[in-house]
Protein backbone atom coordinates (compact mmCIF):
# COMPACT_ATOMS: atom_id res chain seq x y z
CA UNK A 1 90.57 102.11 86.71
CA UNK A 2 92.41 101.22 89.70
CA UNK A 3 94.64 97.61 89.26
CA UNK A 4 96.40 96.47 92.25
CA UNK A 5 99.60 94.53 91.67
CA UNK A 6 100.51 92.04 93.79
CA UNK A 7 103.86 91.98 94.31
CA UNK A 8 103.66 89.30 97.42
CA UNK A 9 101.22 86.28 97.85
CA UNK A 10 97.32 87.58 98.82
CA UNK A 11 96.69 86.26 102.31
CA UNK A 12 94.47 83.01 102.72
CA UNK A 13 91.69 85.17 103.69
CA UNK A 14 91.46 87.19 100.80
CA UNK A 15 90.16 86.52 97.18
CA UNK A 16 91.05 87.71 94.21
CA UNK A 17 87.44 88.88 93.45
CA UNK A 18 87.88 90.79 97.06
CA UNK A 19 91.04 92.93 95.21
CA UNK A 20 88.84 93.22 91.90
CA UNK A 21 85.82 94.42 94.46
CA UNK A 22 88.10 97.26 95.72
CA UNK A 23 89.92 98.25 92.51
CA UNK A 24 86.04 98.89 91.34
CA UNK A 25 84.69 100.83 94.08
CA UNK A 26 87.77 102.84 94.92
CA UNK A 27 87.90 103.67 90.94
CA UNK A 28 84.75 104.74 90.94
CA UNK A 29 84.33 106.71 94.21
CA UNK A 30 87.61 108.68 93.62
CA UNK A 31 86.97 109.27 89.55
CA UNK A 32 90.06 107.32 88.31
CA UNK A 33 88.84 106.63 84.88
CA UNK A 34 92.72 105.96 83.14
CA UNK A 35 94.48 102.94 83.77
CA UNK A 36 96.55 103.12 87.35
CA UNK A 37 98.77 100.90 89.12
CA UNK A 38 98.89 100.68 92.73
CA UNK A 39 101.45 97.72 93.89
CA UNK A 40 100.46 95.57 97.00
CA UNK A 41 102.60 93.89 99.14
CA UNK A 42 101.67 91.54 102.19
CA UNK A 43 104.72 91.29 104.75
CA UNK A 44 105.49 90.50 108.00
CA UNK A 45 105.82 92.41 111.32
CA UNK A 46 109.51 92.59 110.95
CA UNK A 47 109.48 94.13 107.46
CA UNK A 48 107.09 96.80 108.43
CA UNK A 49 108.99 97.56 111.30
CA UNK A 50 112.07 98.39 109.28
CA UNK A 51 110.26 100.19 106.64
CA UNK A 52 108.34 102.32 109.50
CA UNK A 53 111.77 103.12 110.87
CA UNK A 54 113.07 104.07 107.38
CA UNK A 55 110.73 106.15 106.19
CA UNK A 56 108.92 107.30 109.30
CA UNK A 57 111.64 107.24 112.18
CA UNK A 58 109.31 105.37 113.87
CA UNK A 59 111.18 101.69 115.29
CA UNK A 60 107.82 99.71 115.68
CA UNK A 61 105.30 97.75 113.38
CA UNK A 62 102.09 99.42 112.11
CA UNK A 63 99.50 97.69 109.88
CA UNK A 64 99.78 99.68 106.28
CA UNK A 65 102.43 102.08 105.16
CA UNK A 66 101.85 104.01 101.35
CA UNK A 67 104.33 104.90 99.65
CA UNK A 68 103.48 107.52 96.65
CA UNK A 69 105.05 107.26 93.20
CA UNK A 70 107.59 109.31 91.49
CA UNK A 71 105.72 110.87 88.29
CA UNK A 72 108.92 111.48 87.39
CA UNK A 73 110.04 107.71 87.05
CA UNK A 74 107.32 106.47 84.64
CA UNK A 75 106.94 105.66 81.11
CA UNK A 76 105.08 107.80 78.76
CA UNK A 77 101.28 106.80 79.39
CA UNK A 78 101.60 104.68 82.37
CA UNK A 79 100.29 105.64 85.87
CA UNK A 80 101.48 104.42 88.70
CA UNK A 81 99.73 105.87 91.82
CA UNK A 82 102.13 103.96 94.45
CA UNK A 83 102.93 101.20 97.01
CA UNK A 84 101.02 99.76 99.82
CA UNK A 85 102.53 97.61 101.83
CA UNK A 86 100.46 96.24 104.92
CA UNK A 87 101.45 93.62 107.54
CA UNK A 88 98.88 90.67 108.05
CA UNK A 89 99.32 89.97 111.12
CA UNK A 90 99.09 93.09 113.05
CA UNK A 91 95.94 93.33 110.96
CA UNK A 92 94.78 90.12 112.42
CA UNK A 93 95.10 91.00 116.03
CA UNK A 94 93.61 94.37 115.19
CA UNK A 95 90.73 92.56 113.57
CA UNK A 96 90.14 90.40 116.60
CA UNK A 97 90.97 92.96 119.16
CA UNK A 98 87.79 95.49 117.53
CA UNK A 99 86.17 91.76 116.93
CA UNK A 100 85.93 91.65 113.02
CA UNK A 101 86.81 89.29 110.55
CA UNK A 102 90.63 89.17 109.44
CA UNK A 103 89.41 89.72 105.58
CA UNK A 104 87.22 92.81 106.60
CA UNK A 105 90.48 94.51 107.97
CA UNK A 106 92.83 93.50 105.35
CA UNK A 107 89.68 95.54 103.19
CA UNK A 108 89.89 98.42 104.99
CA UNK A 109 93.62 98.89 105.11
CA UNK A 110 93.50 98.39 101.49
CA UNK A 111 90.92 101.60 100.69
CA UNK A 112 93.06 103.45 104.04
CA UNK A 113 96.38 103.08 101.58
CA UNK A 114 94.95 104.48 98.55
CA UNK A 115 92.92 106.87 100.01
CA UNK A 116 96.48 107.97 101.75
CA UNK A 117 97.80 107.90 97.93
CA UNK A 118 95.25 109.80 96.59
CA UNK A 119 95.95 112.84 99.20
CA UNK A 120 93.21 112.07 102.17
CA UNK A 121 94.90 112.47 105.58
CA UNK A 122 93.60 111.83 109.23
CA UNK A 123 95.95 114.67 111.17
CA UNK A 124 93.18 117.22 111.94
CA UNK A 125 89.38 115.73 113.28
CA UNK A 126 87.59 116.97 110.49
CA UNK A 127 89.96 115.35 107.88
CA UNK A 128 90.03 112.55 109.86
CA UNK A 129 85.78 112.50 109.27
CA UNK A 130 86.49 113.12 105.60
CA UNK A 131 88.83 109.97 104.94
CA UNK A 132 86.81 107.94 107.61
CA UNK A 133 84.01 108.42 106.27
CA UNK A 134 84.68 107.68 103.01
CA UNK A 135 86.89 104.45 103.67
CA UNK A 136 83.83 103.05 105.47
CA UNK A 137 81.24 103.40 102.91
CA UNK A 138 83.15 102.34 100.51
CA UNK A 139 84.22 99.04 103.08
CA UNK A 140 80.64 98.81 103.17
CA UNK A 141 80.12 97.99 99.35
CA UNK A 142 82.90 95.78 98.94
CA UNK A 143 82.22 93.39 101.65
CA UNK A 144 78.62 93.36 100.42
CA UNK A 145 80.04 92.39 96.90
């Protein structure tokens, strides 16, 4: 079972049930039955920007950056599946530029980072309809929740 760590404050516009919502779905849609770790950080446009630049040689903000784990760095039994780390704000005026709700886009970057984690990419057109796909239906059940 997926358990997000939050290693910054959750934005106003998400709940804690909203993080428990997508910890459930995600562990069940992707078969993660042992316990896993994936830390969660909320930052702002500047700190994406540098991280983006960092790790992506790319010297502008974006809305979620992952970040997998080292297997090599963990404890005996633990597993840690990475880092997401996605930037409110840009999320917001994403949110209001497709005209959705704030929360709803904070979701879906949320299931777009692990899905990221657990190997799902968008560089061809039919992965890109694999991940897609998935990261909607499963969007889907948690904002029904």
């Amino acid at each position: 079972m997926i358990e997000f760590v939050l290693v910054t404050a959750l934005p106003s516009v998400l709940k804690p049930r909203d993080i428990e919502a997508a910890a459930q779905a995600l562990s069940k849609a992707l078969k993660i039955r042992k316990p896993t770790s994936v830390s969660l950080s909320f930052v702002t446009p500047l700190r994406i920007q540098a991280l983006n630049k960092q790790y992506r040689k790319k010297n502008k903000p974006t809305d979620v950056l992952s970040f997998n784990a080292d297997p090599n760095m963990q404890a005996p039994g633990e597993f840690e599946l990475g880092d997401i780390v996605i930037c409110p704000s840009y999320a917001a005026k994403e949110a209001k530029r497709r005209a959705l709700s704030t929360r709803e886009e904070l979701l879906r970057l949320m299931i777009h980072g692990v899905l990221h984690l657990k190997g799902y990419d968008h560089a061809t057109e039919d992965e890109e309809m694999v991940m897609f796909r998935l990261q909607e239906g499963l969007l889907e059940r948690i904002m029904s929740v």
